[in-house]
Protein backbone atom coordinates (compact mmCIF):
# COMPACT_ATOMS: atom_id res chain seq x y z
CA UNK A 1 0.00 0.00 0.00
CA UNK A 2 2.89 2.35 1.32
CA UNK A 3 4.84 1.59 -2.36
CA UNK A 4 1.30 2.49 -4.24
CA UNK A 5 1.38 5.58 -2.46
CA UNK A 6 4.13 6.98 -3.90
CA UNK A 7 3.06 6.33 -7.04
CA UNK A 8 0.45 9.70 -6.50
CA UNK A 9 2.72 11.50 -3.89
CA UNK A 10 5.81 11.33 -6.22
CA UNK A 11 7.85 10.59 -2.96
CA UNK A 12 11.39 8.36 -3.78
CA UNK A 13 13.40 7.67 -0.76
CA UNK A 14 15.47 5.70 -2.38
CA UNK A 15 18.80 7.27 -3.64
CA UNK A 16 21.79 5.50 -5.54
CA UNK A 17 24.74 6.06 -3.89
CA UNK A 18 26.71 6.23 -6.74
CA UNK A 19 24.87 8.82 -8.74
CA UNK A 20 22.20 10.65 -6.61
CA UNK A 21 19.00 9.29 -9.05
CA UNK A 22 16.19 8.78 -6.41
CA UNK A 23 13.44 5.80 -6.38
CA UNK A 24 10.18 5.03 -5.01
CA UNK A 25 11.12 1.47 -4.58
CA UNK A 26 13.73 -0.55 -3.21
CA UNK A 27 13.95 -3.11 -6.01
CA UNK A 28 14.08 -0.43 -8.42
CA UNK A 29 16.74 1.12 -6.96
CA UNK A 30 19.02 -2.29 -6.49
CA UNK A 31 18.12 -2.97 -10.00
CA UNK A 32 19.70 0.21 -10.91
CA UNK A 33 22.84 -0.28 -8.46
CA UNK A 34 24.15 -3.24 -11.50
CA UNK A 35 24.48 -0.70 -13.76
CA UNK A 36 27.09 0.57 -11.52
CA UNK A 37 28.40 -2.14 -10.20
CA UNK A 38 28.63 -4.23 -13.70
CA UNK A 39 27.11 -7.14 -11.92
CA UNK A 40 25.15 -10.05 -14.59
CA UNK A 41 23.84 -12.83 -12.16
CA UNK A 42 21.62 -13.98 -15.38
CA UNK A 43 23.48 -15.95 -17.80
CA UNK A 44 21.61 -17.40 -21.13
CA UNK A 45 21.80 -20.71 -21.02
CA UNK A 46 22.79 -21.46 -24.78
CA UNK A 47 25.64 -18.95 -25.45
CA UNK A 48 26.84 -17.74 -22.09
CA UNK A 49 25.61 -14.19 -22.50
CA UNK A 50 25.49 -12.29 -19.23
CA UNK A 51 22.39 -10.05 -17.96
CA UNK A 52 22.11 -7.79 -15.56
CA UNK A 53 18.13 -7.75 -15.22
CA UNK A 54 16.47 -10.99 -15.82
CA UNK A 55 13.55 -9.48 -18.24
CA UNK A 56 16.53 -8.87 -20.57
CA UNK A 57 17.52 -12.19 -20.44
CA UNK A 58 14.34 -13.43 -21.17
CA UNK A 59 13.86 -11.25 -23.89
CA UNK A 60 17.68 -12.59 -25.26
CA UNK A 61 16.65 -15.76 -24.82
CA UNK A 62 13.97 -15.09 -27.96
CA UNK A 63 16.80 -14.99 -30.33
CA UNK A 64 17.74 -18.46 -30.16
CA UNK A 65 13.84 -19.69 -29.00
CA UNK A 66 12.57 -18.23 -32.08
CA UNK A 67 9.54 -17.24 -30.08
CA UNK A 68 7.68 -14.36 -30.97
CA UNK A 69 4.67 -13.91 -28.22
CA UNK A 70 3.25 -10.51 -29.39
CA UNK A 71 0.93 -10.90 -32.72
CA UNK A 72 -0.54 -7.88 -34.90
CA UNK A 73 -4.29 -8.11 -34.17
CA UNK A 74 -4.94 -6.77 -37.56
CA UNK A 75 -2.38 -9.07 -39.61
CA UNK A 76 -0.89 -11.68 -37.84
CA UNK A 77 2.26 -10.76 -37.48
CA UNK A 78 4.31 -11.52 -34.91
CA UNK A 79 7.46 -10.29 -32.54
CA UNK A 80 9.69 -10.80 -30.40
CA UNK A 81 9.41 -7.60 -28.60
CA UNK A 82 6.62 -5.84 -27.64
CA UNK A 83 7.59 -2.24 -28.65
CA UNK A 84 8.68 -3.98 -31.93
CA UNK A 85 5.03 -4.84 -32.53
CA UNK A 86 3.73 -1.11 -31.34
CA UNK A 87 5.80 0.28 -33.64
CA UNK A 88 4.31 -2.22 -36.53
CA UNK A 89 0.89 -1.46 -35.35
CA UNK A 90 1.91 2.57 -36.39
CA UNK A 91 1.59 1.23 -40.42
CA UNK A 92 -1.97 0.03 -39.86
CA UNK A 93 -2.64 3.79 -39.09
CA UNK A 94 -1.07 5.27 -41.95
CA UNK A 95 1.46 7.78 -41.22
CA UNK A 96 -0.13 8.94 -37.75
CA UNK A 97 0.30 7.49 -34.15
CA UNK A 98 -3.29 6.22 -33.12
CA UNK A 99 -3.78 2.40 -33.47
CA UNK A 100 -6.71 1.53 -35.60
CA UNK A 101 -9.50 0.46 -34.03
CA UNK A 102 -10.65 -3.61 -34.67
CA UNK A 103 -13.67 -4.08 -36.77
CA UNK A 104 -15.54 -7.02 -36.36
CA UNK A 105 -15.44 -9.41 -38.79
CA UNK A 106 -18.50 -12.66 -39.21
CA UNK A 107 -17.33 -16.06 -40.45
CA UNK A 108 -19.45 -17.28 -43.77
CA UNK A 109 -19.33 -20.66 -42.31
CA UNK A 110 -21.08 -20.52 -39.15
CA UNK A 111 -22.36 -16.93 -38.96
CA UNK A 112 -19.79 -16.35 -35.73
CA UNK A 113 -18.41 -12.99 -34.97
CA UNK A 114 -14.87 -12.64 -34.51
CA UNK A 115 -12.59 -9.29 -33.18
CA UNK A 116 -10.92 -8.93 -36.76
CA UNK A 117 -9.44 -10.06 -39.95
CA UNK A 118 -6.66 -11.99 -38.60
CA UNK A 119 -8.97 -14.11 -35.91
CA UNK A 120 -11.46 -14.53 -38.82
CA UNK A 121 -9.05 -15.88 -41.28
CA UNK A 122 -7.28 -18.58 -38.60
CA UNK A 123 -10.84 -19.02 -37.27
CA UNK A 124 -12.38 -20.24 -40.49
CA UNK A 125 -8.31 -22.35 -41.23
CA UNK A 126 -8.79 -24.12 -38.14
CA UNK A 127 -12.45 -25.22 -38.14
CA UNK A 128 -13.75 -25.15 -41.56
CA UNK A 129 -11.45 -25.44 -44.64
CA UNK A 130 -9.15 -28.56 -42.85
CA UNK A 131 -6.09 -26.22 -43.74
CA UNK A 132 -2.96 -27.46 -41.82
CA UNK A 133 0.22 -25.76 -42.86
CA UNK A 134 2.32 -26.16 -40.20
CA UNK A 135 4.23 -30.25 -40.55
CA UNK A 136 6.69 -31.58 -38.77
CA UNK A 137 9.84 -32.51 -40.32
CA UNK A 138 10.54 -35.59 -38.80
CA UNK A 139 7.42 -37.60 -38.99
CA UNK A 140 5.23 -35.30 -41.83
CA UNK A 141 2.10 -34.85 -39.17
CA UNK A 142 0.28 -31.44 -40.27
CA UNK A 143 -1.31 -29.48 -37.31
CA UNK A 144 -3.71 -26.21 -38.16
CA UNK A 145 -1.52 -23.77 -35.64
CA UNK A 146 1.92 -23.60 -35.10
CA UNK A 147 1.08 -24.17 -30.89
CA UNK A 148 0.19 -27.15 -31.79
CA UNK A 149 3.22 -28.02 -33.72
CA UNK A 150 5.15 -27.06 -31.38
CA UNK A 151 3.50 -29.37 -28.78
CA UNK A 152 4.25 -32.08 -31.15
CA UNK A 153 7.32 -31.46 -31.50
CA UNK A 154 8.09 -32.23 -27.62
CA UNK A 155 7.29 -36.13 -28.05
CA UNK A 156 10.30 -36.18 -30.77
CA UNK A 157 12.32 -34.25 -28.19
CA UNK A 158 12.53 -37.20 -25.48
CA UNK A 159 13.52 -39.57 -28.93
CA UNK A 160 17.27 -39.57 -29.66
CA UNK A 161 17.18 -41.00 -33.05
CA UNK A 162 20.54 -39.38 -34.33
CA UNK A 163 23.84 -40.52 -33.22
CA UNK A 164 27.34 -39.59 -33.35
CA UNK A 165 30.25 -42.40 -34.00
CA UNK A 166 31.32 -41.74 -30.50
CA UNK A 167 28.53 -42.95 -28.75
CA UNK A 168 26.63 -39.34 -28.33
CA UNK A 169 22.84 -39.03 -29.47
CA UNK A 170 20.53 -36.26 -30.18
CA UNK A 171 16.93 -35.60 -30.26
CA UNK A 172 17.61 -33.02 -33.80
CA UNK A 173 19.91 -33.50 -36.41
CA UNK A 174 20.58 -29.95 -36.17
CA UNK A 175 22.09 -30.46 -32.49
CA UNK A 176 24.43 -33.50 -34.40
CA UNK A 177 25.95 -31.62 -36.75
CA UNK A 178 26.71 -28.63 -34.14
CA UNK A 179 28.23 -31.68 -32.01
CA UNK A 180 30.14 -33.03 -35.25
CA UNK A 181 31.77 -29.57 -35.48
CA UNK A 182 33.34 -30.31 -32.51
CA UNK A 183 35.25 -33.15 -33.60
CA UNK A 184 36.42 -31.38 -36.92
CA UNK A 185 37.42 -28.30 -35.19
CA UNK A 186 39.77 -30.30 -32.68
CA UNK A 187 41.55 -32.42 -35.98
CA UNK A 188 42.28 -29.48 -37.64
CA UNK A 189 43.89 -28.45 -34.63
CA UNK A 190 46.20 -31.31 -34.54
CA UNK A 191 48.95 -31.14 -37.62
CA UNK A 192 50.95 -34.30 -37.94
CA UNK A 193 49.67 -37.20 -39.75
CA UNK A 194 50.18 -39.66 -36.66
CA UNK A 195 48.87 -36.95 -34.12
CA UNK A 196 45.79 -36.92 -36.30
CA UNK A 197 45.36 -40.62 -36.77
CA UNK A 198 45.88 -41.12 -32.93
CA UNK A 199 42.98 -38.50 -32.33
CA UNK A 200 40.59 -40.07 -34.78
CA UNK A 201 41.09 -43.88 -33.07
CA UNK A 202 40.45 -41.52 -29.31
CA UNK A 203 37.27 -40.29 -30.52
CA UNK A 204 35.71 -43.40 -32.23
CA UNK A 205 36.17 -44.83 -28.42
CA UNK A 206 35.18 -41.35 -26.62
């Protein structure tokens, strides 16, 4: 209640000791503190990049996800980021600032109202025309919405069907051939003929 408060009193007794800027909140304030202090407790978990605030780590993590949780009501699009999408929305509104308002569009099919174009059209894909673009590359099932692929997608994950010669397996090729990279970076490391053939008989039993 005391934190709400401030938010209408405008009162921050919280300063940075470092610079003098003044917060309403504690956890504000030690958020800002890393910035001085250059500490980045968060680490991303597939390429070792540090983070100071967790959001931005999350937000990182998109990159190699691939997930893009903020969709254009008006076109489907879809981002990463939210401001990414606000700015997007900017083009539905020609060249001003205000977002356009959603019309409401009816399906043919069933006569059922929907907020706009972009519900309408994966409305009508997912319960009336059979449409299934999204397949999965390893066993060819189709699915209507990419959610649903991606559900899929997680009974492959516990299968390791691809292996490497020495004795590793993977759920995706893709994570194989990273892996196989391995092996090829550390031969060309090693320059003599016999150094190389000793390596190649230690990783066949690796």
């Amino acid at each position: 209640m005391t934190s709400h408060l401030r938010i209408h009193t405008g009162e921050k007794p919280y300063t940075c000791s470092h610079c003098g800027k003044t917060y309403s909140q504690s956890s504000n304030m030690k958020r800002h503190l890393k910035t001085h202090t250059g500490e980045k407790p968060f680490l991303c978990s597939y390429c070792g990049k540090k983070f100071s605030q967790f959001g931005n780590m999350k937000t990182h993590l998109m990159i190699h996800t691939g997930e893009k949780p903020f969709t254009c009501s008006h076109c489907g699009k879809k981002f990463a980021r939210k401001s990414k999408m606000k700015l997007h929305l900017r083009t539905h509104a020609g060249n001003g600032y205000t977002r356009v308002k959603n019309k409401p569009s009816k399906c043919d099919f069933c006569e059922k109202e929907l907020t706009d174009k972009y519900s309408l059209t994966r409305h009508i894909k997912n319960l009336h025309t059979g449409e299934k673009p999204f397949f999965c590359s390893h066993c060819g099932k189709r699915f209507t919405r990419n959610v649903h692929l991606k559900q899929h997608l997680n009974v492959h994950a516990a299968e390791k069907p691809f292996s490497c010669p020495c004795g590793e397996k993977f759920s995706w090729k893709s994570d194989l051939k990273s892996h196989l990279e391995v092996h090829t970076h550390v031969l060309k490391l090693v320059t003599t003929p016999a150094s190389r053939a000793t390596m190649l008989v230690h990783l066949s039993t690796c």
